[in-house]
C-alpha atoms as a PDB file:
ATOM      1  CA  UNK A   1      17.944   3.830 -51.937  1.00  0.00           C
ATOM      2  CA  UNK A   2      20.030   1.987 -54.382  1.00  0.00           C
ATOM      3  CA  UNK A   3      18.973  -2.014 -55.571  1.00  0.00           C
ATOM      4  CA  UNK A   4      21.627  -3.519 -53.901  1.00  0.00           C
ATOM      5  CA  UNK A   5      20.851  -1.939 -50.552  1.00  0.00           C
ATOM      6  CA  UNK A   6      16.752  -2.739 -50.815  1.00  0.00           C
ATOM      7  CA  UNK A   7      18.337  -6.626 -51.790  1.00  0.00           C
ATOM      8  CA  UNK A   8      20.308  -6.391 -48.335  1.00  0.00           C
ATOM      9  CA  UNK A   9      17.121  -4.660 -46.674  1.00  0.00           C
ATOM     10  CA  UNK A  10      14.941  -7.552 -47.798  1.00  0.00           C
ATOM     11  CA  UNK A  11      17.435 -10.310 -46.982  1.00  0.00           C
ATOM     12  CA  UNK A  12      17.288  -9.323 -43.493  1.00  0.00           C
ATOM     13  CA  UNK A  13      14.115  -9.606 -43.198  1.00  0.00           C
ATOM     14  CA  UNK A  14      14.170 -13.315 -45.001  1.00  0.00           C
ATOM     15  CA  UNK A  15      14.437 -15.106 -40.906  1.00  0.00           C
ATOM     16  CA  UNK A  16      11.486 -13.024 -39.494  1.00  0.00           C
ATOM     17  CA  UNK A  17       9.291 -14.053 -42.282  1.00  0.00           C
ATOM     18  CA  UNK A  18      10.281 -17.867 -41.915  1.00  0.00           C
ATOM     19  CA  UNK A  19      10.099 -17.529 -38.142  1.00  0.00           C
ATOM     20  CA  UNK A  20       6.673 -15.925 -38.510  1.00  0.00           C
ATOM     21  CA  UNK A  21       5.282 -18.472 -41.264  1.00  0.00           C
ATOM     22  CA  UNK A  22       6.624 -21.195 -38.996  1.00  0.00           C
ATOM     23  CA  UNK A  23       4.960 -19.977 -35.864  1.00  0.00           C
ATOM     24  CA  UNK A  24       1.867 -19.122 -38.309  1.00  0.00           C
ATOM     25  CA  UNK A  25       1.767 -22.986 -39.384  1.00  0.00           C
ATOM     26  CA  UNK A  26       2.448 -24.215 -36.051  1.00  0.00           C
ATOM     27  CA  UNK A  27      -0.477 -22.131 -34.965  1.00  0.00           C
ATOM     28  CA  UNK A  28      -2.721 -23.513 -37.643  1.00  0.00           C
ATOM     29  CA  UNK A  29      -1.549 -27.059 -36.669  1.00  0.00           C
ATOM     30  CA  UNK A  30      -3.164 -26.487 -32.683  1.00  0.00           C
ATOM     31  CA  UNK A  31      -6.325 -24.973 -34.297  1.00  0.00           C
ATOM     32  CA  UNK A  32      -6.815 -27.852 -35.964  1.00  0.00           C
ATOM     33  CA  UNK A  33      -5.586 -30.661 -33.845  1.00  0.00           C
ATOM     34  CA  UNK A  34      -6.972 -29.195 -30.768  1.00  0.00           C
ATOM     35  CA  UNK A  35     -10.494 -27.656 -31.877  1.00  0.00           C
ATOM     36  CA  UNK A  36     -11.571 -29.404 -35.218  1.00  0.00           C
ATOM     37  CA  UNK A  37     -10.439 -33.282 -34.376  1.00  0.00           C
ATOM     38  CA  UNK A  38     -10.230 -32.330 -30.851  1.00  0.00           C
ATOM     39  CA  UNK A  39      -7.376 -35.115 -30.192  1.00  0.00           C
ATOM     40  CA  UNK A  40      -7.249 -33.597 -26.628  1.00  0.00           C
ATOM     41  CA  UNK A  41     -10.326 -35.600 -25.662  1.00  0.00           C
ATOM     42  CA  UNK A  42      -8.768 -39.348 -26.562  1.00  0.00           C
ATOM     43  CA  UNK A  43      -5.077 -38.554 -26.460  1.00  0.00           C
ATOM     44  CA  UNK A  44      -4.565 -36.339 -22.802  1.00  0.00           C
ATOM     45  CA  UNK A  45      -5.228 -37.552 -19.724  1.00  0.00           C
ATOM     46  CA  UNK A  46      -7.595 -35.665 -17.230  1.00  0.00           C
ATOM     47  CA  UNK A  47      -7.048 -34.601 -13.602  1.00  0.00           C
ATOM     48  CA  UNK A  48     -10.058 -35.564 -10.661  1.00  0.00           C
ATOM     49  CA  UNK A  49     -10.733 -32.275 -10.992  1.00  0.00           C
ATOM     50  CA  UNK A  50     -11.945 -33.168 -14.773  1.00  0.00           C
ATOM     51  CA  UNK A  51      -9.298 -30.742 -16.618  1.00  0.00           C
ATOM     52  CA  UNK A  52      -7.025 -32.283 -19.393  1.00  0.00           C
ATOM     53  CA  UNK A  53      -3.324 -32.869 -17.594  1.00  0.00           C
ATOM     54  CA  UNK A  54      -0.898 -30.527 -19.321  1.00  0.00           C
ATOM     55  CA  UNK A  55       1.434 -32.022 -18.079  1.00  0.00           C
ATOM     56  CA  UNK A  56       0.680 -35.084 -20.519  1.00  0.00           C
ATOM     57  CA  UNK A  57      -0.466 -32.991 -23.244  1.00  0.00           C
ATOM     58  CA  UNK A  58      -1.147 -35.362 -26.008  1.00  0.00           C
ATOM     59  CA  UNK A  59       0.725 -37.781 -24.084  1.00  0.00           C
ATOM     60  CA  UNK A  60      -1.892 -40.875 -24.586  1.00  0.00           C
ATOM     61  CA  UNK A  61      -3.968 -42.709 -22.028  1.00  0.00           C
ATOM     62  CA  UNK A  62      -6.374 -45.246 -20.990  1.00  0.00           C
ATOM     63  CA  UNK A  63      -9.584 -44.378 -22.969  1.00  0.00           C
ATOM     64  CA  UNK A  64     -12.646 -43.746 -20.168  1.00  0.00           C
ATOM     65  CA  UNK A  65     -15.543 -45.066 -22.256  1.00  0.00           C
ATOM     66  CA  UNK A  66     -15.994 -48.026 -24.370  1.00  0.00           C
ATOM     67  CA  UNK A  67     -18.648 -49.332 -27.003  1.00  0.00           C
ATOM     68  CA  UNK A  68     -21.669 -50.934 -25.771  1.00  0.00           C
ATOM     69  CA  UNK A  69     -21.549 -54.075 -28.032  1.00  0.00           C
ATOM     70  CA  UNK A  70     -17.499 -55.613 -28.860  1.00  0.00           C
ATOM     71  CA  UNK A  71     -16.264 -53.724 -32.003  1.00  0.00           C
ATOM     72  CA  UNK A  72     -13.146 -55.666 -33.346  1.00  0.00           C
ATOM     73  CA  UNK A  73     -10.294 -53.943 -32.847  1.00  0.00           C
ATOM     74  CA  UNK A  74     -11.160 -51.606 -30.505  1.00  0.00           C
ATOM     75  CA  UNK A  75      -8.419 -50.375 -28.444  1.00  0.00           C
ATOM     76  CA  UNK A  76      -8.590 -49.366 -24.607  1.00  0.00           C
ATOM     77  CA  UNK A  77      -5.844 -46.792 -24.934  1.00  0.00           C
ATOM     78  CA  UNK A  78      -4.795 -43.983 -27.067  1.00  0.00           C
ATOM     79  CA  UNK A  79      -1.019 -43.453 -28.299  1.00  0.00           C
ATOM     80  CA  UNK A  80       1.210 -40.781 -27.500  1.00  0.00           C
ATOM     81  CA  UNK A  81       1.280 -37.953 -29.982  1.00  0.00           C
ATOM     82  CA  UNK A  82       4.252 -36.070 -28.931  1.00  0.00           C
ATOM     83  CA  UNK A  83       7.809 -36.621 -31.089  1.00  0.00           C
ATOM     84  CA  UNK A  84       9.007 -38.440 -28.109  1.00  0.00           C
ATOM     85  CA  UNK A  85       6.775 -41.173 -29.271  1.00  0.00           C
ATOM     86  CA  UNK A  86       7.548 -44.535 -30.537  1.00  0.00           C
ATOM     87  CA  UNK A  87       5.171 -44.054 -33.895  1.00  0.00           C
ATOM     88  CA  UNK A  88       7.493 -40.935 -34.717  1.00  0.00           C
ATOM     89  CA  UNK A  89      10.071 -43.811 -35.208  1.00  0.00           C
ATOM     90  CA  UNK A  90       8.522 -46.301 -36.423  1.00  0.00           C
ATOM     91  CA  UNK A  91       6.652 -44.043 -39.472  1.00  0.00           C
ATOM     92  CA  UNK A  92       8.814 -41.221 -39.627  1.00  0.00           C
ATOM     93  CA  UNK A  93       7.373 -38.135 -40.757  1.00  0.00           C
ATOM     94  CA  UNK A  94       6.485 -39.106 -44.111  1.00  0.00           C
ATOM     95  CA  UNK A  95       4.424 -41.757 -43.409  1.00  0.00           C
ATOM     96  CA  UNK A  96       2.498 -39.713 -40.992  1.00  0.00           C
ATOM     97  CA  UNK A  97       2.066 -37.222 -43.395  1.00  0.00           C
ATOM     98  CA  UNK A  98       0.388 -39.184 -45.480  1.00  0.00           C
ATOM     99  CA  UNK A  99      -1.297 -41.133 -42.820  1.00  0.00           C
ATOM    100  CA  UNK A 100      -3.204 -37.622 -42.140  1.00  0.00           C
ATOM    101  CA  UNK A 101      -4.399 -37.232 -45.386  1.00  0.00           C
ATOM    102  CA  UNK A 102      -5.657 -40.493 -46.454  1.00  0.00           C
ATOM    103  CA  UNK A 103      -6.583 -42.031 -43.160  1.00  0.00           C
ATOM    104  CA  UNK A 104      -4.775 -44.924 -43.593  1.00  0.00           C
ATOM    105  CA  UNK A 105      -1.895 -45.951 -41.639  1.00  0.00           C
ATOM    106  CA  UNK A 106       1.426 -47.706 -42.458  1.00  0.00           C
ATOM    107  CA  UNK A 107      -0.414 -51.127 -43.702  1.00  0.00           C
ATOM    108  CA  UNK A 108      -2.546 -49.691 -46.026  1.00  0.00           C
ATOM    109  CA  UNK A 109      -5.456 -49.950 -43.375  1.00  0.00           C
ATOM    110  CA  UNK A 110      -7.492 -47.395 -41.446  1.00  0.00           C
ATOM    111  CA  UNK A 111      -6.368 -46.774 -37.575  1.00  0.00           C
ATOM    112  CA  UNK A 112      -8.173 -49.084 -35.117  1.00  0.00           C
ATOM    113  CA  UNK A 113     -11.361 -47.874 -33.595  1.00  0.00           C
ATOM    114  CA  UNK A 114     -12.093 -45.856 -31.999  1.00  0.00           C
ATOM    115  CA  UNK A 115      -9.967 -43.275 -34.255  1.00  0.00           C
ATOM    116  CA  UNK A 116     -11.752 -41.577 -36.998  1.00  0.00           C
ATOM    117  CA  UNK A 117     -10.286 -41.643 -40.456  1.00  0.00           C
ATOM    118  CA  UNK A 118      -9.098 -38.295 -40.937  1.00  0.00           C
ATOM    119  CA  UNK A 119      -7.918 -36.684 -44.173  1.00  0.00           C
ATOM    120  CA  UNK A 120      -6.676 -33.353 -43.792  1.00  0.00           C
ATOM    121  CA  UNK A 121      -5.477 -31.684 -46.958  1.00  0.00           C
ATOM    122  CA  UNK A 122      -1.542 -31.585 -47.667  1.00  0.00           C
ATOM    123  CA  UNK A 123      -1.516 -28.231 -46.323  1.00  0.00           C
ATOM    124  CA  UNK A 124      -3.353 -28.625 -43.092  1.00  0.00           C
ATOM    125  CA  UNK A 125      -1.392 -32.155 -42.440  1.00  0.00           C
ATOM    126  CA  UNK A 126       1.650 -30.218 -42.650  1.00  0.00           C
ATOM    127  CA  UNK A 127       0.306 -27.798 -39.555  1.00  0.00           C
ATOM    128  CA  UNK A 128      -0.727 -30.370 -37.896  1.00  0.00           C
ATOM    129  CA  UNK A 129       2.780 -32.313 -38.672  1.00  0.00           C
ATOM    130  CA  UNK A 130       4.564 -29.162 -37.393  1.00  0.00           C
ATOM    131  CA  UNK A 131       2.528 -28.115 -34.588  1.00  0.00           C
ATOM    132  CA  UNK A 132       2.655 -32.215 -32.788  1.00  0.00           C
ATOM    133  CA  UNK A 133       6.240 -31.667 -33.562  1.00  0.00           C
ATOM    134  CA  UNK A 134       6.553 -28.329 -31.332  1.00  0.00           C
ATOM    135  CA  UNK A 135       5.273 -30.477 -28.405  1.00  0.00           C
ATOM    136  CA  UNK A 136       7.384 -31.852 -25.441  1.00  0.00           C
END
């Protein structure tokens, strides 16, 4: 096979390989968000049968437990994760980026409890980035 046919070859095979990285990443992203920080538990809703709605997957909702003692700050509901959300326009994707690796949102200032200060590496932020974006 001649050079210029193996560069042709190869080309072709250029969209798989981004398809399949993408769908790697996105992957990666729901491993992370969904069984390391477990954003499920705060963030979805559950049915009376005690099973997370999937129909609000990630959607936000009115938190079920609440600290024994005041904690300032505390908030009694959890925002929507999905792109559909306001904080998607409000930060924009940069900001959130960098909100998931330093733990520190727009105003220089950790999220209100209850959220936990995460801080993902740039990589991992990125899956998670990409798989919240693949959401409805």
């Amino acid at each position: 096979m001649r050079i210029s046919h193996l560069l042709i070859a190869f080309t072709l095979c250029l969209p798989a390989v981004a398809a399949d990285s993408k769908e790697a990443l996105i992957a990666r992203g729901k491993y992370l968000v969904e069984e390391v920080a477990k954003c499920q538990m705060c963030h979805t809703p559950r049915l009376e049968n005690g099973e997370y709605d999937k129909e609000k997957w990630l959607k936000g909702m009115v938190l079920d437990f609440a600290p024994m003692k005041e904690v300032k700050g505390w908030h009694k509901t959890s925002p929507d994760l999905t792109p559909s959300a306001r904080i998607w326009s409000r930060w924009g994707e940069a900001t959130i980026l960098k909100y998931l690796q330093t733990g520190l949102a727009q105003n220089g200032k950790p999220a209100d409890p209850p959220m936990p200060a995460y801080k993902f590496s740039a990589p991992d932020a990125e899956a998670v980035l990409a798989y919240l974006k693949s959401l409805k």
